[in-house]
C-alpha atoms as a PDB file:
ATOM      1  CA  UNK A   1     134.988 140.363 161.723  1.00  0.00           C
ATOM      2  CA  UNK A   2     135.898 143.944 163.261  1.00  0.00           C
ATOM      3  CA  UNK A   3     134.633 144.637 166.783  1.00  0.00           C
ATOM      4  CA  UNK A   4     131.557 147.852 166.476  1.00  0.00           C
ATOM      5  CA  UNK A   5     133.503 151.249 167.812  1.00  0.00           C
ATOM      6  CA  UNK A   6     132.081 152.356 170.676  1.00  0.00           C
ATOM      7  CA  UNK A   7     128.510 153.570 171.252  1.00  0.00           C
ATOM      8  CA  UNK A   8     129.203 156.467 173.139  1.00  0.00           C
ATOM      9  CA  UNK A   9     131.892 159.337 174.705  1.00  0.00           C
ATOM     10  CA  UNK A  10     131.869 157.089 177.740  1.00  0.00           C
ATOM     11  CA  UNK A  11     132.375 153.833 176.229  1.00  0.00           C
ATOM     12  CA  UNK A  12     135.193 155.557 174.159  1.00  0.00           C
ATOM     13  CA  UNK A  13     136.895 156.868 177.122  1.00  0.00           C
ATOM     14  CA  UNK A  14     136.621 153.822 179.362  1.00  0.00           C
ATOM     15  CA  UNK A  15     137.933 151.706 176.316  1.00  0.00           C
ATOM     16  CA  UNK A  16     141.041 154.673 176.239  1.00  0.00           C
ATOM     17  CA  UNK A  17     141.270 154.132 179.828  1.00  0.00           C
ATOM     18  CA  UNK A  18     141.413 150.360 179.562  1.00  0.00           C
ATOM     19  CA  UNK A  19     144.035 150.387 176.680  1.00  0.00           C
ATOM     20  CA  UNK A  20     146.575 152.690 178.817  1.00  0.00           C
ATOM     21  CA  UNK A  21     146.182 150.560 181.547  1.00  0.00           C
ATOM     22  CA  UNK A  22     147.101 147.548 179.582  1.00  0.00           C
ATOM     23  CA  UNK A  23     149.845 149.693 178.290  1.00  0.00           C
ATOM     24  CA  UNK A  24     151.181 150.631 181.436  1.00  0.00           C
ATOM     25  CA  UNK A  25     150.752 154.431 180.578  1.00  0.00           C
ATOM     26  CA  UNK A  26     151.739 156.842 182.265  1.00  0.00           C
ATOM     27  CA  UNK A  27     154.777 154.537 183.652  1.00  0.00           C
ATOM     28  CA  UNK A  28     154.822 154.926 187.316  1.00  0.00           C
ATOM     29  CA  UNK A  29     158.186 156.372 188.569  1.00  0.00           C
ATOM     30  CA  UNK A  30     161.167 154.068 188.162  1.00  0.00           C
ATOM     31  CA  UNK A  31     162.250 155.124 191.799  1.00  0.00           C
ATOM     32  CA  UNK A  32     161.833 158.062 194.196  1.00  0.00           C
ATOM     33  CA  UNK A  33     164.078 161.038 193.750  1.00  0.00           C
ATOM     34  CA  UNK A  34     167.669 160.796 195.427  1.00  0.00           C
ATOM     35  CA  UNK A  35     168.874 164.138 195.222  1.00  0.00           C
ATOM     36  CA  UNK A  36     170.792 164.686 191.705  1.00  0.00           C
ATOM     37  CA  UNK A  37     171.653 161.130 191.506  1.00  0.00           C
ATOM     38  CA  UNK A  38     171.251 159.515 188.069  1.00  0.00           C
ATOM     39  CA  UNK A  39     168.759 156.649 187.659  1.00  0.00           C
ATOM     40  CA  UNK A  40     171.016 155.794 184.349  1.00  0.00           C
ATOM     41  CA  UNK A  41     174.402 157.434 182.913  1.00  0.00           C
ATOM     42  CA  UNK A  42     174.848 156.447 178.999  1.00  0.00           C
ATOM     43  CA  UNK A  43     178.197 156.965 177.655  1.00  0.00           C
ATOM     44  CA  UNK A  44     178.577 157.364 174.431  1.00  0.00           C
ATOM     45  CA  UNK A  45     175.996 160.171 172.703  1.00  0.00           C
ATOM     46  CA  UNK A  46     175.601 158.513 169.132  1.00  0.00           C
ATOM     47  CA  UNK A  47     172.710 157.419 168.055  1.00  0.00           C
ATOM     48  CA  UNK A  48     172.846 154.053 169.993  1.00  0.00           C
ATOM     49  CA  UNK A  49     172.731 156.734 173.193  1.00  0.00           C
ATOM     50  CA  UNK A  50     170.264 158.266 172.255  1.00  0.00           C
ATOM     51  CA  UNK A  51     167.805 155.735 171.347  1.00  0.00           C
ATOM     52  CA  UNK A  52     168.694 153.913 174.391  1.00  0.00           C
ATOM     53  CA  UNK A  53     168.027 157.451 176.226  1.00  0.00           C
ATOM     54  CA  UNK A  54     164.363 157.860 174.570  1.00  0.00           C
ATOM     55  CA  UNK A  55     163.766 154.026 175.229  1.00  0.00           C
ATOM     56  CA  UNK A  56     164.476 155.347 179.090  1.00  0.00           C
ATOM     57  CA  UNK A  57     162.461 157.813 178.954  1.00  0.00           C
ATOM     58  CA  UNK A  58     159.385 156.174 177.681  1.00  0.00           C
ATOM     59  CA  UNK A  59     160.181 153.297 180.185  1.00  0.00           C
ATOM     60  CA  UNK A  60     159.501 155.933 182.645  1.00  0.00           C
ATOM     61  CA  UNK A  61     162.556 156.095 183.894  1.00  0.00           C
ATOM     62  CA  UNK A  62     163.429 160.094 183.349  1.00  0.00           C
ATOM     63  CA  UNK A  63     166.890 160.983 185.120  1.00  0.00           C
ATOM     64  CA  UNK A  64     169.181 160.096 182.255  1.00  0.00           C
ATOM     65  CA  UNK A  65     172.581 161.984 181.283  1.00  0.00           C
ATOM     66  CA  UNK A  66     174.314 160.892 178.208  1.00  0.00           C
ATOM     67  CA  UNK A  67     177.592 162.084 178.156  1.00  0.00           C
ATOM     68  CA  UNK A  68     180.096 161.787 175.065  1.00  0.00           C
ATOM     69  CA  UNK A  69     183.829 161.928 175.086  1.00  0.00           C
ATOM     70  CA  UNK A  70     185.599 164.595 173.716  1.00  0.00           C
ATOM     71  CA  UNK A  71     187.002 164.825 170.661  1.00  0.00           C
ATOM     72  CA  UNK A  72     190.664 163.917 171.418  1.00  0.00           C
ATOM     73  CA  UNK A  73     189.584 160.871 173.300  1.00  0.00           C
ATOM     74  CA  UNK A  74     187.632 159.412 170.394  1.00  0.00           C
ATOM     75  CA  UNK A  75     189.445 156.661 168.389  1.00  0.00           C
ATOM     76  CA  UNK A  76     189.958 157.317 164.682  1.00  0.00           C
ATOM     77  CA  UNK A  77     187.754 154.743 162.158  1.00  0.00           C
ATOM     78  CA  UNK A  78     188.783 151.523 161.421  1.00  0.00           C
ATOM     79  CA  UNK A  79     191.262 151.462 164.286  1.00  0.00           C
ATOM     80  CA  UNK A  80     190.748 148.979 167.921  1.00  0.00           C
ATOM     81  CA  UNK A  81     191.579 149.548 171.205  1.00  0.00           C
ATOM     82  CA  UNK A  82     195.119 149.074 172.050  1.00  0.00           C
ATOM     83  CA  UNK A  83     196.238 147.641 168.515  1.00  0.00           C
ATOM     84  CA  UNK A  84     199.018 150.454 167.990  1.00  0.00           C
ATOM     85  CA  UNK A  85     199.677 152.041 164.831  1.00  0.00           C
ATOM     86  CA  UNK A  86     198.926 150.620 161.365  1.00  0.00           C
ATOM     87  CA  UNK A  87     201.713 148.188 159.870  1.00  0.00           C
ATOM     88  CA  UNK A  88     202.486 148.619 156.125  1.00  0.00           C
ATOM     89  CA  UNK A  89     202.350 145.666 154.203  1.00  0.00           C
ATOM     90  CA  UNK A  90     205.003 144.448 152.875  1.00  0.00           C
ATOM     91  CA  UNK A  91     206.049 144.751 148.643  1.00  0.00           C
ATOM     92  CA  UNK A  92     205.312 141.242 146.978  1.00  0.00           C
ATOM     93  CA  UNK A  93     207.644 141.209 143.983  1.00  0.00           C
END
């Protein structure tokens, strides 16, 4: 059975009150201020970046850079790390 809503303003607002608290909302601060030092640098500004950066932020934890490489240094698709260029296969016949 579904608990009664709340009688009054009050009890609404103490119940709100209750529930962020639970929540831990507003996050406290995830440490003092050091200047312009980062609390977290994400490399990599895809969406992986920045859904770890909005996970951050609603962590509390607010001074977050994401910074993505430029064009040049990004690898072309399909390719690894260090594997070299693409060998031909060879004609079966």
């Amino acid at each position: 059975m579904t608990e009664p809503g709340p009688a009054s303003l009050a009890e609404l607002e103490k119940r709100l009150a209750r529930d962020l608290e639970l929540l831990i909302l507003p996050t406290p601060e995830w440490s003092p201020p050091h200047g312009d030092l980062l609390d977290v640098a994400i490399v990599g500004a895809g969406m992986a970046g920045l859904i770890a950066a909005v996970a951050l932020q609603r962590l509390g934890i607010s001074r977050v850079s994401l910074f993505s490489p430029p064009p040049s240094a990004k690898r072309k698709a399909g390719s690894r790390p260090g594997a070299g260029p693409p060998v031909p296969a060879s004609p079966s016949g």
